[in-house]
N, C-alpha and C. Protein backbone atom coordinates (compact mmCIF):
# COMPACT_ATOMS: atom_id res chain seq x y z
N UNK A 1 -137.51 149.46 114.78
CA UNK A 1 -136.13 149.88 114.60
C UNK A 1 -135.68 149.50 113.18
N UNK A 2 -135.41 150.66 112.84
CA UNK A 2 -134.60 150.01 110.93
C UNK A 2 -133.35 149.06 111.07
N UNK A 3 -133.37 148.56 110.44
CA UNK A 3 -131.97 147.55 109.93
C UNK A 3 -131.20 148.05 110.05
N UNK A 4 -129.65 147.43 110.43
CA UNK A 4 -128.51 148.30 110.56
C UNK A 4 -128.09 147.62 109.00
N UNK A 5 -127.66 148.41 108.43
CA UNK A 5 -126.90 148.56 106.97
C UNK A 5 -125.28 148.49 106.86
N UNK A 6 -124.85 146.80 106.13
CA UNK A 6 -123.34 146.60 106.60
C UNK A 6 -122.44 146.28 105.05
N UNK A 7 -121.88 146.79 105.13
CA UNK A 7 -120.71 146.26 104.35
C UNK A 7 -119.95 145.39 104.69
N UNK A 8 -119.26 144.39 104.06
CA UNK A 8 -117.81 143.49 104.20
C UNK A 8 -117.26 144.32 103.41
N UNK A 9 -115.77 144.04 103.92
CA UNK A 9 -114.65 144.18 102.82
C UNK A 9 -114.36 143.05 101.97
N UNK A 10 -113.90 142.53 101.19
CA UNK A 10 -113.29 141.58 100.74
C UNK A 10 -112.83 140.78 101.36
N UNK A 11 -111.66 140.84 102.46
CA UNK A 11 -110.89 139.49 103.17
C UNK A 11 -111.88 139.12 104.41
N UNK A 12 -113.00 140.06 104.86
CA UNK A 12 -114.09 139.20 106.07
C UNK A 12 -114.56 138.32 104.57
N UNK A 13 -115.12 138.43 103.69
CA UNK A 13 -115.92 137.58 102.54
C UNK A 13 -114.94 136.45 102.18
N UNK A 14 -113.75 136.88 102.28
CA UNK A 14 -112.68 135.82 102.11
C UNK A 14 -112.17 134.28 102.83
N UNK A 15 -112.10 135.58 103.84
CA UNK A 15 -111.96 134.45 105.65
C UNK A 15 -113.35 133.63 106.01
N UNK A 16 -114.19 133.90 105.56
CA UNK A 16 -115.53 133.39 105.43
C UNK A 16 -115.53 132.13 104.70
N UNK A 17 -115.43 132.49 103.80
CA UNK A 17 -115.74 131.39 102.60
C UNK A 17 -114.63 130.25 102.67
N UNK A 18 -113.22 130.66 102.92
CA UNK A 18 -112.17 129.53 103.21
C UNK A 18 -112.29 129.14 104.87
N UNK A 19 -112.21 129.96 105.67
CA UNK A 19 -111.95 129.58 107.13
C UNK A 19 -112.76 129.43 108.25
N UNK A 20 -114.48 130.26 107.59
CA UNK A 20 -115.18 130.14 109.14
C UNK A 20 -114.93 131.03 110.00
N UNK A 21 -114.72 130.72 111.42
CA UNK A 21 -114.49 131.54 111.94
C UNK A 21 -115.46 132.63 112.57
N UNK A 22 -114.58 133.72 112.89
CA UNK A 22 -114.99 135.04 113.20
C UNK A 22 -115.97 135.69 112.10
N UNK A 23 -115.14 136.07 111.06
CA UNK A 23 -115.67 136.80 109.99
C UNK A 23 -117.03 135.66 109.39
N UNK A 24 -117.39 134.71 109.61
CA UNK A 24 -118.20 133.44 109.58
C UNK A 24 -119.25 133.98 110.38
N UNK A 25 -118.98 134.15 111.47
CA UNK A 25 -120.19 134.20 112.65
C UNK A 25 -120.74 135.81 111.83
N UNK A 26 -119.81 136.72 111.59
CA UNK A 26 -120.38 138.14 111.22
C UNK A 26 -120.97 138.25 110.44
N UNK A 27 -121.18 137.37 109.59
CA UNK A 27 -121.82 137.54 107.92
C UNK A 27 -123.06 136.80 108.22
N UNK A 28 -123.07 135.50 109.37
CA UNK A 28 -123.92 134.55 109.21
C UNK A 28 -125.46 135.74 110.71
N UNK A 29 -124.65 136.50 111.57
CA UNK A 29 -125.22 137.24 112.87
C UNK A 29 -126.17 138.55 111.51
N UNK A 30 -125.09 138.97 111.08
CA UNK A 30 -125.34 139.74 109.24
C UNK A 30 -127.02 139.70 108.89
N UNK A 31 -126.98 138.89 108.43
CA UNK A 31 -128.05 137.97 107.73
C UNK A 31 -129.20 138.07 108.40
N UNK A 32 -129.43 137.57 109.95
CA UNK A 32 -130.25 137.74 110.45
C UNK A 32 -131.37 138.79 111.00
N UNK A 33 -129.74 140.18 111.55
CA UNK A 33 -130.53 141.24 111.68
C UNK A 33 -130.19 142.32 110.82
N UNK A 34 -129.56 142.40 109.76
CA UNK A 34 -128.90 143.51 109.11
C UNK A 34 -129.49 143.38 107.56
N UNK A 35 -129.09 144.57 106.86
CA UNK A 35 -129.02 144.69 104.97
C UNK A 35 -127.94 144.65 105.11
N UNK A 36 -127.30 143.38 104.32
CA UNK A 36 -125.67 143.46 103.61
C UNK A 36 -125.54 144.24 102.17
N UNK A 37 -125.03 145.00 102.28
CA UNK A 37 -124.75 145.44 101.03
C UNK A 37 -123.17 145.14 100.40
N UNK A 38 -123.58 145.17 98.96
CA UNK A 38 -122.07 144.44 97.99
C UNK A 38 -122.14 145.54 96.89
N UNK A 39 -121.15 145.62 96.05
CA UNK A 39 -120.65 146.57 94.90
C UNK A 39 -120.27 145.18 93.83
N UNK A 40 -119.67 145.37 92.44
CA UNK A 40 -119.40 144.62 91.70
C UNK A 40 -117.72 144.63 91.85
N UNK A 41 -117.46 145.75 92.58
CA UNK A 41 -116.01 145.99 92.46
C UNK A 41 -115.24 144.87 93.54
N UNK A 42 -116.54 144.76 94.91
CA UNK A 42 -115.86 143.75 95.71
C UNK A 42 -116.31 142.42 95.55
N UNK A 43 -117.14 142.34 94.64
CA UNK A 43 -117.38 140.66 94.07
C UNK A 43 -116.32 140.27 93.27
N UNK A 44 -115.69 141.49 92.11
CA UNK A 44 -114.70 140.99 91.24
C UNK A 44 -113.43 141.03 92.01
N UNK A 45 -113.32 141.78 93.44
CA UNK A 45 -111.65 141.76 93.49
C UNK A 45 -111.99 140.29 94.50
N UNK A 46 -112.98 139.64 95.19
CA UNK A 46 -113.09 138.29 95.84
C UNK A 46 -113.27 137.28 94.97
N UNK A 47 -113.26 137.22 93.70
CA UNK A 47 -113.39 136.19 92.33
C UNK A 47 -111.74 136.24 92.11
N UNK A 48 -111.29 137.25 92.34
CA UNK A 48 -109.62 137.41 91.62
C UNK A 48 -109.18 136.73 92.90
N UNK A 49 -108.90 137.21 93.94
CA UNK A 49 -108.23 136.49 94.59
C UNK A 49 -108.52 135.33 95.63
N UNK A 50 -109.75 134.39 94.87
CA UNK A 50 -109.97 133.58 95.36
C UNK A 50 -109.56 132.15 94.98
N UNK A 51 -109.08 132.75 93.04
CA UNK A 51 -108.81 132.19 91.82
C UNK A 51 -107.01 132.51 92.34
N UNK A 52 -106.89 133.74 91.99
CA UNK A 52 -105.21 133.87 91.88
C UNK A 52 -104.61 133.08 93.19
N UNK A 53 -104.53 134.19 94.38
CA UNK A 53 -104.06 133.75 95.65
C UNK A 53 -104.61 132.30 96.00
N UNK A 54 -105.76 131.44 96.07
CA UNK A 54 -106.41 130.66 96.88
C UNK A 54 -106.54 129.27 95.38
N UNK A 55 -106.66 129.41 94.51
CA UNK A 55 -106.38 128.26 93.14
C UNK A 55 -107.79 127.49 93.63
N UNK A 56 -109.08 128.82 93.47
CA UNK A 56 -110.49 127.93 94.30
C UNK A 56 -110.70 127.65 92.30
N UNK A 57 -111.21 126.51 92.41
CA UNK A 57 -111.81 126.03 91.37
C UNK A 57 -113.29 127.05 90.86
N UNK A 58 -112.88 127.29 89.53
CA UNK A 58 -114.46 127.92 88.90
C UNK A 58 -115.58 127.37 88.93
N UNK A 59 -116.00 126.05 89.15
CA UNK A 59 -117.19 125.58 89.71
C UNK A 59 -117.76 125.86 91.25
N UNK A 60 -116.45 125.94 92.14
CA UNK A 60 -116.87 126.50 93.34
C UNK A 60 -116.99 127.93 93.40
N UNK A 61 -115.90 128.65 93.01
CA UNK A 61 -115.97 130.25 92.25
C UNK A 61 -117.68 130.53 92.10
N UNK A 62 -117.84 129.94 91.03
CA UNK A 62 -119.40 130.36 90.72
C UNK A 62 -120.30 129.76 91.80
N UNK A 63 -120.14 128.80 92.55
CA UNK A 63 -121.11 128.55 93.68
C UNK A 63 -121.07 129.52 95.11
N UNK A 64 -119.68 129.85 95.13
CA UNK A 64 -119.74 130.77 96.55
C UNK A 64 -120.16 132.08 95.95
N UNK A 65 -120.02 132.67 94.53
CA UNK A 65 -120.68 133.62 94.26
C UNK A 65 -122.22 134.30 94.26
N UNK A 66 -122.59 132.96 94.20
CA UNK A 66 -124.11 132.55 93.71
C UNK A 66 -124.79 133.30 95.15
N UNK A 67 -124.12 132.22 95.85
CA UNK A 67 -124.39 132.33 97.46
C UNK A 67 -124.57 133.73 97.83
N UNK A 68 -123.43 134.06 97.74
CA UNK A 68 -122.90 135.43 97.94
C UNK A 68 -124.17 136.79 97.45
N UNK A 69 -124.19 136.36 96.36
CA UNK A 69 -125.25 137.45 95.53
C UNK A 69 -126.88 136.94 96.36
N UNK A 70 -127.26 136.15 96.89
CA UNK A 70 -128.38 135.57 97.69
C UNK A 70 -128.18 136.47 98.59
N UNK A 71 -127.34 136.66 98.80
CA UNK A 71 -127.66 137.37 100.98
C UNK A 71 -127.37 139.07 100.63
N UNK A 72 -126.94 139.71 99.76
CA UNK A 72 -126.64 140.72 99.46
C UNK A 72 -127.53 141.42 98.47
N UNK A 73 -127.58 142.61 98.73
CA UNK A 73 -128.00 143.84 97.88
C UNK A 73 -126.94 144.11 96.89
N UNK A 74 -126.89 144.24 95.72
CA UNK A 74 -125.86 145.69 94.84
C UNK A 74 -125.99 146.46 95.08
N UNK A 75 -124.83 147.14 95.23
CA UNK A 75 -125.32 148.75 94.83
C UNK A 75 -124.08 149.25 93.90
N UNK A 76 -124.95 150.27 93.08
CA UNK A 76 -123.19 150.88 91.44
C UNK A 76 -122.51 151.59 92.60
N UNK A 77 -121.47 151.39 92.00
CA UNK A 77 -120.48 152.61 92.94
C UNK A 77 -119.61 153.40 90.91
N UNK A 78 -119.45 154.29 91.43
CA UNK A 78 -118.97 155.32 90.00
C UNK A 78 -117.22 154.74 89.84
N UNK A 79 -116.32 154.73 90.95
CA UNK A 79 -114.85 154.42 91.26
C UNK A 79 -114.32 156.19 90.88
N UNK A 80 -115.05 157.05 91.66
CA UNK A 80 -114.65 158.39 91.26
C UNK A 80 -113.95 158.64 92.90
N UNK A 81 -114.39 157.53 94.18
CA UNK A 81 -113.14 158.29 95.71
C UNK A 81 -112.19 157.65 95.47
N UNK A 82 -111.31 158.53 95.67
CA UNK A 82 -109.61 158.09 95.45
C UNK A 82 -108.92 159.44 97.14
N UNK A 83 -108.08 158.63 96.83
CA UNK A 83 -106.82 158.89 98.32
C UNK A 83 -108.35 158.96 99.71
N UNK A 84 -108.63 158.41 100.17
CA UNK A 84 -109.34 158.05 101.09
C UNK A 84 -107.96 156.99 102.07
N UNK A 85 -107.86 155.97 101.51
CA UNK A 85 -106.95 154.56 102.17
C UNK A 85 -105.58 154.73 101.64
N UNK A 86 -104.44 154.68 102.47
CA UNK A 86 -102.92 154.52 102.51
C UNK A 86 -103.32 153.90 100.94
N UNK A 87 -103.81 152.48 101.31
CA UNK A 87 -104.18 151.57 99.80
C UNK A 87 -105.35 151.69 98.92
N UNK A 88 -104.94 152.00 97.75
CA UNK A 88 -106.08 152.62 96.70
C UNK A 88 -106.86 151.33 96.46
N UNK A 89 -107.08 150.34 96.89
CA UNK A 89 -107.36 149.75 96.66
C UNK A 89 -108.56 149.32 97.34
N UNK A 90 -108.58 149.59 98.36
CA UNK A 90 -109.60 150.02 99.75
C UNK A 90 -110.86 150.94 99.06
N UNK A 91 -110.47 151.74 98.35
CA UNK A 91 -111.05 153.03 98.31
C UNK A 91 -112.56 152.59 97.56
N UNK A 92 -112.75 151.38 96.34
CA UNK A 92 -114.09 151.27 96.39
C UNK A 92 -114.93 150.58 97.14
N UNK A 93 -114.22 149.86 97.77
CA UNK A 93 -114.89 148.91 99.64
C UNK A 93 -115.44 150.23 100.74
N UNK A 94 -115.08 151.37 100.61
CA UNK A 94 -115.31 152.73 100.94
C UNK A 94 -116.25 153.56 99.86
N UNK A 95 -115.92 153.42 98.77
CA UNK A 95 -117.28 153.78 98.10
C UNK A 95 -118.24 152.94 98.54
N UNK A 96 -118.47 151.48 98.36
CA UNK A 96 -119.66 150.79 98.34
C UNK A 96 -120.51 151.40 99.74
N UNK A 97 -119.54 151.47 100.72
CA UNK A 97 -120.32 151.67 101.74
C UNK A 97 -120.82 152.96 101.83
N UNK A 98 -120.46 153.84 101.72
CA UNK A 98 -121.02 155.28 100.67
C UNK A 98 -122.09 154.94 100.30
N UNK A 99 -121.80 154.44 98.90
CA UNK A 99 -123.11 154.40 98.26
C UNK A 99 -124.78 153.64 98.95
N UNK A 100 -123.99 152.64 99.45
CA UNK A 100 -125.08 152.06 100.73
C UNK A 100 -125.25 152.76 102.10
N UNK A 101 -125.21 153.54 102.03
CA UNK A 101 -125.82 154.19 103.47
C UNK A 101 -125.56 153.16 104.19
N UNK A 102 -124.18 152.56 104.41
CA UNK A 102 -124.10 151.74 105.72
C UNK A 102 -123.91 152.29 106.74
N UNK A 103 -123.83 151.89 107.72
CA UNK A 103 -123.65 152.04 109.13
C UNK A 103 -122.73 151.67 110.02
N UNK A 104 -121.92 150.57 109.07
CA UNK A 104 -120.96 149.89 109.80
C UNK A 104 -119.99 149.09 108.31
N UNK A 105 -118.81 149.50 108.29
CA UNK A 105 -118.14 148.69 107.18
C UNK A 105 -116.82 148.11 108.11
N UNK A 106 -117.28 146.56 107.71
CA UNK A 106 -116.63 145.32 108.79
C UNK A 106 -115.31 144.79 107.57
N UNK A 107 -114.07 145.25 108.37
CA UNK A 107 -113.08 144.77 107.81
C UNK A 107 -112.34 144.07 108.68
N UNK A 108 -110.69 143.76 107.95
CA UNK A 108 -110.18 143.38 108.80
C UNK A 108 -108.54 144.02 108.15
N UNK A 109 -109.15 144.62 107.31
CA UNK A 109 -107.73 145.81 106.75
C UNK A 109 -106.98 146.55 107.29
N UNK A 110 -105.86 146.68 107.47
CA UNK A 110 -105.71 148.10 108.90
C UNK A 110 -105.45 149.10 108.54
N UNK A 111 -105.22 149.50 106.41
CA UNK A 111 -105.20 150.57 106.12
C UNK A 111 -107.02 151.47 106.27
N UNK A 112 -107.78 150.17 106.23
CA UNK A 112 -108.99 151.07 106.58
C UNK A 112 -109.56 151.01 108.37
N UNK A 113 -108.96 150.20 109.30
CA UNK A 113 -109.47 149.97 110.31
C UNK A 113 -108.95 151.18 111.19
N UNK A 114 -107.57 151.79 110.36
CA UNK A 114 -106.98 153.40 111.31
C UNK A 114 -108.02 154.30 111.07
N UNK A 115 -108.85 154.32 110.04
CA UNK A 115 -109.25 155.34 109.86
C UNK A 115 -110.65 155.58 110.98
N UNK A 116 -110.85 154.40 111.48
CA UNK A 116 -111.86 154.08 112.50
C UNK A 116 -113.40 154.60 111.93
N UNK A 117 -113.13 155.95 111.04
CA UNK A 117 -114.54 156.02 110.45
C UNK A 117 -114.67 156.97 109.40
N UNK A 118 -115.11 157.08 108.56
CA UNK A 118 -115.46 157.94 107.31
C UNK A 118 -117.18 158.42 106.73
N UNK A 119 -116.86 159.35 107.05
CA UNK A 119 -118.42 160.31 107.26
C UNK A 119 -118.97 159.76 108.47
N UNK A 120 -120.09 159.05 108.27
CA UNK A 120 -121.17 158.29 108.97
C UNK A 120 -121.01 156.86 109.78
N UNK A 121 -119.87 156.89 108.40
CA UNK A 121 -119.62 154.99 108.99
C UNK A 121 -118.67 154.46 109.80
N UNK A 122 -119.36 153.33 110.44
CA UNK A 122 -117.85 153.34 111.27
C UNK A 122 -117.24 152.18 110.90
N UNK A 123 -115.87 152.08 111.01
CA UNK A 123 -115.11 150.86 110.62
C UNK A 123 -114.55 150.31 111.53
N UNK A 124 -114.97 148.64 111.76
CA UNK A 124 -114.87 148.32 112.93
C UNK A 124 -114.60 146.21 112.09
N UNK A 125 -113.84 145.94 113.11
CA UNK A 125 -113.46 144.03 112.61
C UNK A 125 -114.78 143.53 112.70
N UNK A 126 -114.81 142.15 112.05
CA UNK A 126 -115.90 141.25 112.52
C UNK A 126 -116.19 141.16 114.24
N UNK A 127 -114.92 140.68 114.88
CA UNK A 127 -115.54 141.05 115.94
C UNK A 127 -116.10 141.81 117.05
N UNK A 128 -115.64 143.21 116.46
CA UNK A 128 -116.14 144.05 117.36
C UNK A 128 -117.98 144.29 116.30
N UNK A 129 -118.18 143.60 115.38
CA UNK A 129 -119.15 143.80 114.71
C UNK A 129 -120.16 142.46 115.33
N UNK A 130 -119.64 141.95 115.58
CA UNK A 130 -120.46 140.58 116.40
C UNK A 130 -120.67 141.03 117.81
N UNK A 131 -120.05 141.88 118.79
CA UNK A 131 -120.55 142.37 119.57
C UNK A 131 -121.40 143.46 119.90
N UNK A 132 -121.57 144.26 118.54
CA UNK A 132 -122.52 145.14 118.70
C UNK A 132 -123.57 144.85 118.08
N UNK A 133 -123.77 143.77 117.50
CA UNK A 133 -124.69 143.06 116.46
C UNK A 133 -125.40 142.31 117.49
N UNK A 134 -125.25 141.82 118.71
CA UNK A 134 -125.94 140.78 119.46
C UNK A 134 -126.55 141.94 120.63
C-alpha cells in the first residue's frame, strides 16, 4: 500500500510545537505511516508567527525549524492559486498540498475546513486525521 501523503497547515505545526496535544499526536501518528509534505511559504508564515504572536526565541525558532525540516519533504509551490479560501492567506497551505499530491490536508482553519475538499484532497482536523490514520 503507498503512503498516504499529508499536509499541515500552519496552526496544527503551531499547536504542536507550543501545546502538544491533538495536532501533537497527528504529526507524531504522521511520521510513522505517512509523507509529510511542507512548502517554504508555510515554514516562513510558522517562523513569523511563532516570533511575532508567540515572542519564541531565535535559538528555539531555529531548533523547532531544524526539526521540522527532518520529518518533511519540500515541495516549490509558484503562489499563482488565489480566491480558493474566504482567507488569502490559506491559499498557499492549498497550493502546497497541490503541489504534493496529498491526500489529506490537516488543519484546523475553518476558512479551509468548509471547504471539506479541493480537487483530490480532503480537508479534515487533526483529529479526524488521527482516526483515519490508525
Amino acid at each position: 500500500m503507498a503512503k498516504i501523503n499529508v499536509v499541515f497547515d500552519t496552526n496544527v505545526w503551531i499547536s504542536a510545537v507550543l501545546f502538544n496535544g491533538t495536532p501533537k499526536k497527528a504529526i507524531d501518528l504522521a511520521l510513522e505511516k505517512c509523507q509529510i509534505f511542507c512548502s517554504a511559504a508555510i515554514l516562513q508564515e510558522l517562523r513569523e508567527v511563532l516570533i511575532d504572536d508567540f515572542g519564541l526565541p531565535s535559538e528555539k525558532l531555529e531548533e523547532v525549524t531544524e526539526v521540522i525540516l527532518n520529518m518533511v519533504r519540500i515541495v516549490p509551490i509558484m503562489g499563482n492559486l488565489k480566491n480558493i479560501s474566504l482567507d488569502q492567506k490559506d491559499n498557499p497551505i492549498i497550493e502546497t498540498a497541490l503541489a504534493s499530491g496529498a491526500d489529506y490536508l490537516v488543519s484546523g482553519d475553518k476558512h479551509l475546513l468548509i471547504l471539506e475538499k479541493f480537487q483530490n484532497i480532503k480537508i479534515i482536523t487533526p483529529s479526524q486525521f488521527i482516526s483515519i490514520a490508525y
